[in-house]
N, C-alpha and C. Protein backbone atom coordinates (compact mmCIF):
# COMPACT_ATOMS: atom_id res chain seq x y z
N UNK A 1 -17.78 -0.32 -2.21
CA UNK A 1 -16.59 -1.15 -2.12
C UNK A 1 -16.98 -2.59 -2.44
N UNK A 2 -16.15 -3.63 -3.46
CA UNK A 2 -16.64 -4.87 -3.84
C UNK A 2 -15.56 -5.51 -3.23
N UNK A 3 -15.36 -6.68 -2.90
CA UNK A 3 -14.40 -7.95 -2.83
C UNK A 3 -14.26 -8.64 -3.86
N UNK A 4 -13.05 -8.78 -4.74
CA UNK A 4 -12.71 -9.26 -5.73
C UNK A 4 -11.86 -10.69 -5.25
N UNK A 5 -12.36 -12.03 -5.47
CA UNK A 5 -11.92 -13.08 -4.62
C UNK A 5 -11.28 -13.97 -5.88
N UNK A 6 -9.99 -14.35 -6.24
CA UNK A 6 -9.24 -15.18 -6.66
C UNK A 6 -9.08 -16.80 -6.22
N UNK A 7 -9.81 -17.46 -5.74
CA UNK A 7 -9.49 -18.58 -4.80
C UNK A 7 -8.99 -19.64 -5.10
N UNK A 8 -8.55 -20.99 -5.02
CA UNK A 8 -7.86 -21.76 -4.93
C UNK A 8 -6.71 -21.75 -6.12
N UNK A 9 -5.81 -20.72 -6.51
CA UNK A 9 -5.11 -20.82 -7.37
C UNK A 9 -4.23 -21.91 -6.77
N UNK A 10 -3.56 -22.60 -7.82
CA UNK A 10 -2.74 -23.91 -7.58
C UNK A 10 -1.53 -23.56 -7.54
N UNK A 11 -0.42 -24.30 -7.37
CA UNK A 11 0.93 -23.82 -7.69
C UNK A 11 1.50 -25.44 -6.98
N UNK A 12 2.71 -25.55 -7.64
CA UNK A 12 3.57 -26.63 -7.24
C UNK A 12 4.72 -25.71 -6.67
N UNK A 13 5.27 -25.86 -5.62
CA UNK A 13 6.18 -25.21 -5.25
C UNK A 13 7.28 -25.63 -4.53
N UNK A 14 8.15 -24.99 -3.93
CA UNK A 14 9.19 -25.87 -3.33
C UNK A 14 9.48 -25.01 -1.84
N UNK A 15 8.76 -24.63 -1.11
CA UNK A 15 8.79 -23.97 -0.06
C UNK A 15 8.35 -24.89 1.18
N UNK A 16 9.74 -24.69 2.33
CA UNK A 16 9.12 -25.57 3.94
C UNK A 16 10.67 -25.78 4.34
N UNK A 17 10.92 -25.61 5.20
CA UNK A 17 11.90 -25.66 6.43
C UNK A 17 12.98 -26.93 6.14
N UNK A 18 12.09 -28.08 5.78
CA UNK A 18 13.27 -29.39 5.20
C UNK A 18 13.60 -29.40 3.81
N UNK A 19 14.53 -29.89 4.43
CA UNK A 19 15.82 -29.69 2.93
C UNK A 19 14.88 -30.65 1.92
N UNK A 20 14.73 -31.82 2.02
CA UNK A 20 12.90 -32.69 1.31
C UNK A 20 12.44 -31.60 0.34
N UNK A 21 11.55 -30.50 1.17
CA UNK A 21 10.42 -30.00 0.76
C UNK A 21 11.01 -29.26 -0.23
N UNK A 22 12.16 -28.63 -0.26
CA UNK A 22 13.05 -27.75 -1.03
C UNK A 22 13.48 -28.30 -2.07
N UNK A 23 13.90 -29.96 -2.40
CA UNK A 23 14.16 -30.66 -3.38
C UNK A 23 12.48 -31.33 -3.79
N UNK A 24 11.94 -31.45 -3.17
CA UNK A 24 10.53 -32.52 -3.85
C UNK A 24 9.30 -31.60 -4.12
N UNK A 25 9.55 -30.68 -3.19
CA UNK A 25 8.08 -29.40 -3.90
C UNK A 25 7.21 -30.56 -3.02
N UNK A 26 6.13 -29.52 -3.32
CA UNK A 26 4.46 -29.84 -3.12
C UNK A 26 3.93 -29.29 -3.34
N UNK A 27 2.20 -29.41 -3.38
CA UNK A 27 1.10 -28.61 -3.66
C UNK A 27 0.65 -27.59 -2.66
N UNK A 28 0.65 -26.20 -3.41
CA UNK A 28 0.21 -25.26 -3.03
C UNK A 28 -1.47 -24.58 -2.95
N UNK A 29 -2.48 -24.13 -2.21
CA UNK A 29 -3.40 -23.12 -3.00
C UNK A 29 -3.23 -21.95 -2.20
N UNK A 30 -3.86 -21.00 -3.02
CA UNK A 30 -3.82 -19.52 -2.78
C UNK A 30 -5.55 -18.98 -2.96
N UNK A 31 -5.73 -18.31 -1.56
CA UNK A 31 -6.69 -17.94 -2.09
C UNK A 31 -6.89 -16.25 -1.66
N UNK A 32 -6.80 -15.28 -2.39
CA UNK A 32 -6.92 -13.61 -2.20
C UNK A 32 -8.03 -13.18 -2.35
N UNK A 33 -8.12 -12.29 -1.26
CA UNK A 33 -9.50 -11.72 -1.53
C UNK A 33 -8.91 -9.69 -1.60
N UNK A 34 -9.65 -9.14 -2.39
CA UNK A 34 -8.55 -7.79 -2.88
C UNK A 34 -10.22 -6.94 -2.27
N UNK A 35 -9.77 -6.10 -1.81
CA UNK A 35 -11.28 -4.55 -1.29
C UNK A 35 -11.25 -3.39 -2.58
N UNK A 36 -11.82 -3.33 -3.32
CA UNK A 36 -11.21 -2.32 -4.46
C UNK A 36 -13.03 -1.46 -4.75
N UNK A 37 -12.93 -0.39 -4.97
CA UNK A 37 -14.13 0.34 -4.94
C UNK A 37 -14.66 -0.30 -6.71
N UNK A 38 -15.21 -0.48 -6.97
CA UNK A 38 -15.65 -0.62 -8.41
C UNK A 38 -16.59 -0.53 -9.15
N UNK A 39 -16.95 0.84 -8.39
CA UNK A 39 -18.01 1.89 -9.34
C UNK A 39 -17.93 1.88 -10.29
N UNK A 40 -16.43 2.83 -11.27
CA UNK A 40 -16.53 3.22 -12.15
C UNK A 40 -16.22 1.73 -13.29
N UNK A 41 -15.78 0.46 -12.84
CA UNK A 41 -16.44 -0.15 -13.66
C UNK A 41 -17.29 -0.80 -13.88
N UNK A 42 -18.37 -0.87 -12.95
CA UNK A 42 -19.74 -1.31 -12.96
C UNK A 42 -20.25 -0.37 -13.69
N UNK A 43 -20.26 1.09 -14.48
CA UNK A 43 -20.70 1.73 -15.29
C UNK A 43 -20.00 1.72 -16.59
N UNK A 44 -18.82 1.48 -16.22
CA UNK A 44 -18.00 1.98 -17.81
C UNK A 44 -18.06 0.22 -18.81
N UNK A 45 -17.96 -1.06 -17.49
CA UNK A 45 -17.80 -2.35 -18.52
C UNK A 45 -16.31 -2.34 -19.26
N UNK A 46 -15.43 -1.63 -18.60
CA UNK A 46 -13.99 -1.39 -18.72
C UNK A 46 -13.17 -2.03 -17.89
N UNK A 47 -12.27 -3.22 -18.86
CA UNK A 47 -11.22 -3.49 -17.28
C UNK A 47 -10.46 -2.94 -16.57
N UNK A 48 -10.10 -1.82 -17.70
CA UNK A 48 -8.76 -0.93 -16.92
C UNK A 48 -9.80 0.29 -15.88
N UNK A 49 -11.06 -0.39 -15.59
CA UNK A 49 -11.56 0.80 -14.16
C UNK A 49 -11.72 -0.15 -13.32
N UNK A 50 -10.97 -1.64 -13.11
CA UNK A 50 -10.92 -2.57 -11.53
C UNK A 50 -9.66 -3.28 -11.91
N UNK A 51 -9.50 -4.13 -11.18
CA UNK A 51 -8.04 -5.20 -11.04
C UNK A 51 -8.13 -5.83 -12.13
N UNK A 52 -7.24 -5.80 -12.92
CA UNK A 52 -7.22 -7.37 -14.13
C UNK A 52 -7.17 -8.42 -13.30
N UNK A 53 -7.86 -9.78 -13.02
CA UNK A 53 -7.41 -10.54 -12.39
C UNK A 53 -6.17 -11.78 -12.83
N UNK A 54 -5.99 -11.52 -14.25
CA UNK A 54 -4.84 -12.26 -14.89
C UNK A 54 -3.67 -11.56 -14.38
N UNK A 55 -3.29 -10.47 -14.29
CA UNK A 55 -2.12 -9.59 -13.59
C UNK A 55 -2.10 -10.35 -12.27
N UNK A 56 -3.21 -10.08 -11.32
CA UNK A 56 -3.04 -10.46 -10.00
C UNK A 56 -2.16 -11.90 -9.76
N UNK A 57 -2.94 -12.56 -10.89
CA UNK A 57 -2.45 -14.39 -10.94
C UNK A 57 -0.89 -14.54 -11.08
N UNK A 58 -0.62 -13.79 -12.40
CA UNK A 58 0.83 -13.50 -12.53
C UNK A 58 1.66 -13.56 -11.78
N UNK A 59 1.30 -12.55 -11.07
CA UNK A 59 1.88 -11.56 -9.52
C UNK A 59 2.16 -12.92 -8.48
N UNK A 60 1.06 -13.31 -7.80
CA UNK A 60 1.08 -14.63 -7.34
C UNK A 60 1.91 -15.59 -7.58
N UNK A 61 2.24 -16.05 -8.91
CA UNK A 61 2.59 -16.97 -9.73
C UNK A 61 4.17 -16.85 -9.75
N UNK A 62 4.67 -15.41 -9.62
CA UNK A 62 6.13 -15.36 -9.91
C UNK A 62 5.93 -15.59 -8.59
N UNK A 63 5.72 -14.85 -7.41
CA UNK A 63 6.11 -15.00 -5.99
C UNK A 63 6.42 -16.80 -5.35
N UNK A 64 5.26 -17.41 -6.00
CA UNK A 64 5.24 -18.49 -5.70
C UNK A 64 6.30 -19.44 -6.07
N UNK A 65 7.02 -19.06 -7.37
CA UNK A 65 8.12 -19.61 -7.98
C UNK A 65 9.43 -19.16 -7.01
N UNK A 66 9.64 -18.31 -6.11
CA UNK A 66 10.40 -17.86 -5.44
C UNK A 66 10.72 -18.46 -4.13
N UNK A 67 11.71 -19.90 -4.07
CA UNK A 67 11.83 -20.90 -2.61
C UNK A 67 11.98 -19.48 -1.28
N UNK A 68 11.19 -20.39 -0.48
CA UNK A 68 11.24 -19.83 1.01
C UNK A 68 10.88 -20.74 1.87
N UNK A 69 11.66 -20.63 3.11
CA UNK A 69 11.45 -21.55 3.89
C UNK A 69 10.05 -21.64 4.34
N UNK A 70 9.21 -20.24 5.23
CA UNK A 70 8.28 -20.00 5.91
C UNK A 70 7.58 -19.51 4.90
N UNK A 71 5.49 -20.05 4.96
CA UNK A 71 4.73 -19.47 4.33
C UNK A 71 4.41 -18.01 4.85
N UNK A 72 5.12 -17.89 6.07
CA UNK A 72 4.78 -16.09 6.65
C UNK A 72 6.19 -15.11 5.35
N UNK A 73 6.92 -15.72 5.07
CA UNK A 73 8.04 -15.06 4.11
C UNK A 73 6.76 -14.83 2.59
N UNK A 74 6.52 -16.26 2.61
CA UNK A 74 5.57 -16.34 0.99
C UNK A 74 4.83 -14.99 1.11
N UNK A 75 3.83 -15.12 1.68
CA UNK A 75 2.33 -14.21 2.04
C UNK A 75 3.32 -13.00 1.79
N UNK A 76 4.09 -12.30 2.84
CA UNK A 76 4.27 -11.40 2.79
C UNK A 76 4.71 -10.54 1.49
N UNK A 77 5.18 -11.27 0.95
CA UNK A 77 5.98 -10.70 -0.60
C UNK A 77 5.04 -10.89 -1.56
N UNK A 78 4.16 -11.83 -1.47
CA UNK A 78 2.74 -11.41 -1.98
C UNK A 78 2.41 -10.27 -1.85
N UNK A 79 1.44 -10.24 -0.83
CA UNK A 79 1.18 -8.64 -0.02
C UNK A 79 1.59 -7.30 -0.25
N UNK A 80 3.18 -7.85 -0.70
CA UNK A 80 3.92 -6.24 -0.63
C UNK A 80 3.88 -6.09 -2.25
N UNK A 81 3.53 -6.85 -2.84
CA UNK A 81 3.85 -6.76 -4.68
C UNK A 81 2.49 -6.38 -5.01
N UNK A 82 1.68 -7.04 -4.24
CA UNK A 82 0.00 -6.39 -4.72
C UNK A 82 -0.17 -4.74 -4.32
N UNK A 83 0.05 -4.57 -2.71
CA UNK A 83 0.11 -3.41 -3.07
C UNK A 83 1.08 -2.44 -3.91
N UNK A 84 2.28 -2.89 -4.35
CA UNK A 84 3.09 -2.02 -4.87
C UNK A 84 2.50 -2.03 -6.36
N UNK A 85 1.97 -3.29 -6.83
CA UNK A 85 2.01 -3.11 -8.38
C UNK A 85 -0.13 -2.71 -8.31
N UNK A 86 -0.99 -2.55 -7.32
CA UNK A 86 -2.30 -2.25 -7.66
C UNK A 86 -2.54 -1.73 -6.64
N UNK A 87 -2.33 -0.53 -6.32
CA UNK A 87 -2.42 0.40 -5.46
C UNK A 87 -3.69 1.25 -5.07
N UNK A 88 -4.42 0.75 -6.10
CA UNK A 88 -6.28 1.11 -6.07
C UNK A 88 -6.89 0.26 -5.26
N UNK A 89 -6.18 -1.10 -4.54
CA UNK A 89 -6.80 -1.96 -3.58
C UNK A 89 -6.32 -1.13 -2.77
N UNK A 90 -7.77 -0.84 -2.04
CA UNK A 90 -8.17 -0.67 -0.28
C UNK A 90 -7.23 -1.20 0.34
N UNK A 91 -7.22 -3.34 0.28
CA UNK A 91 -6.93 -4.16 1.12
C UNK A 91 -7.40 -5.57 0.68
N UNK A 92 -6.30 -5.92 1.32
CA UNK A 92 -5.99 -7.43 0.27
C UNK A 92 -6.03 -8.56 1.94
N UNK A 93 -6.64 -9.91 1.39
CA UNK A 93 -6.23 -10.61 2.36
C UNK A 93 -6.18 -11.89 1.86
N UNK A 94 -4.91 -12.72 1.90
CA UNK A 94 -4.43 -14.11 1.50
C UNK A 94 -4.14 -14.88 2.45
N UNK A 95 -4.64 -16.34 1.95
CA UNK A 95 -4.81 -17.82 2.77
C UNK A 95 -3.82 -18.40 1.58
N UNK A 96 -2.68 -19.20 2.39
CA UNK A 96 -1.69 -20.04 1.35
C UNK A 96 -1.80 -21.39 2.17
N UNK A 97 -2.44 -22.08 1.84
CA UNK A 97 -2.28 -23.51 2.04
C UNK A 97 -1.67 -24.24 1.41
N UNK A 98 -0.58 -25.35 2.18
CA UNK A 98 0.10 -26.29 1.86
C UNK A 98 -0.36 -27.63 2.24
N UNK A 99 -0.63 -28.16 1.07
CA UNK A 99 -1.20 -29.29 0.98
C UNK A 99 -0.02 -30.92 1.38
N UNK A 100 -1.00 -31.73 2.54
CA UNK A 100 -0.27 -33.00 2.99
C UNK A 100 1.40 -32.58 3.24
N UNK A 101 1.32 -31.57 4.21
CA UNK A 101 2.37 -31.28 4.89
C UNK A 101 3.28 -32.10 5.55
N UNK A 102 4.63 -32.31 5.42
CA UNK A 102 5.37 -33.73 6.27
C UNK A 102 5.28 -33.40 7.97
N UNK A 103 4.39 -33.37 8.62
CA UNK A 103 3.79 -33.38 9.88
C UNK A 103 4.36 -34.23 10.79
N UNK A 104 5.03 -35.89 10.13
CA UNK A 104 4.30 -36.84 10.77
C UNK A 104 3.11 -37.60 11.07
N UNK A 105 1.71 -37.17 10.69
CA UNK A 105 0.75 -37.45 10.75
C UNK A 105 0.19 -37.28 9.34
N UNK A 106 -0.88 -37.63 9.38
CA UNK A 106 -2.16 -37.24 8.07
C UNK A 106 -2.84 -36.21 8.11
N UNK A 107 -2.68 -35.41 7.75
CA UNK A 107 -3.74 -34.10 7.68
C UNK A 107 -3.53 -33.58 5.70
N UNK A 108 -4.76 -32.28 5.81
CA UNK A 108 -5.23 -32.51 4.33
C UNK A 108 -3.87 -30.90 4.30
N UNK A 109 -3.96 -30.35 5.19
CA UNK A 109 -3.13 -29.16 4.79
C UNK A 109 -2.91 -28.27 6.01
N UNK A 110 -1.89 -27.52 6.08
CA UNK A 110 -1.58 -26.19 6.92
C UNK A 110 -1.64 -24.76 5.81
N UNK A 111 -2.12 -23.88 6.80
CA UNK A 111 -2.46 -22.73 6.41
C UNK A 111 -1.96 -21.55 7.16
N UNK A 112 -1.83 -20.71 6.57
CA UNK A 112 -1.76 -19.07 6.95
C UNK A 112 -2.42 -18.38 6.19
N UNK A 113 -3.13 -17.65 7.06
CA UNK A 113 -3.85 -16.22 6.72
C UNK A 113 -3.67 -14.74 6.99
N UNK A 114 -3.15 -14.07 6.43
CA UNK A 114 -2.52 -12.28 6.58
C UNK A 114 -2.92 -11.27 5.79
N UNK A 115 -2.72 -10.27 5.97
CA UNK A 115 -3.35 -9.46 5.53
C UNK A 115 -2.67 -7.78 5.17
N UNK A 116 -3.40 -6.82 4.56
CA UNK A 116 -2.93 -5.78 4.79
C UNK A 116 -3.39 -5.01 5.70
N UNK A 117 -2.22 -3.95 6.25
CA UNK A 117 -2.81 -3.07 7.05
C UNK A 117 -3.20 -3.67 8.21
């Protein structure tokens, strides 16, 4: 079994609870880590025997284009599209950080981390 890790994909997005965040966007990263056995392409040197990771990005990429208030809404529809569209992952686990969050304070970002299964 390998870990196939995607990490800090970017995204500008428009997801967060104030009506603000929904009109002004902010910076997003994503980072997935996918469990996928990948024997048979450590012998064959074939992509179609592990994850394309340009598909995965895709995948990500539309979800992310999709406003939601809560990053527990984001993750999840992530989650449910990876396994529905790459069903040869074991198990997937994503961190969505939102970068300089309107807090009130200074901080670099808030995060969630979830998973499958």
């Amino acid at each position: 079994m390998s870990t196939i890790s995607i990490e800090q994909m970017e995204f500008y997005a428009y997801h967060g609870c104030f009506k603000e965040e929904q009109i002004i966007g902010t910076r997003f990263l994503v980072d997935l880590y996918l469990e996928k056995d990948t024997q048979k392409a450590e012998e064959t040197d074939d992509l179609t025997d592990t994850v394309n990771y340009q598909e995965v990005y895709l995948l990500v990429k539309a979800e992310m284009e999709i406003k939601s208030k809560l990053l527990e809404h984001v993750g999840r529809r992530i989650l449910d599209a990876i396994v529905k569209e790459f069903p040869e992952v074991g198990f997937a686990k994503l961190k969505i950080s939102k970068m300089n969050p309107p807090l009130g304070g200074k901080m670099q970002s808030v995060s969630l981390t979830m998973s499958t299964g």
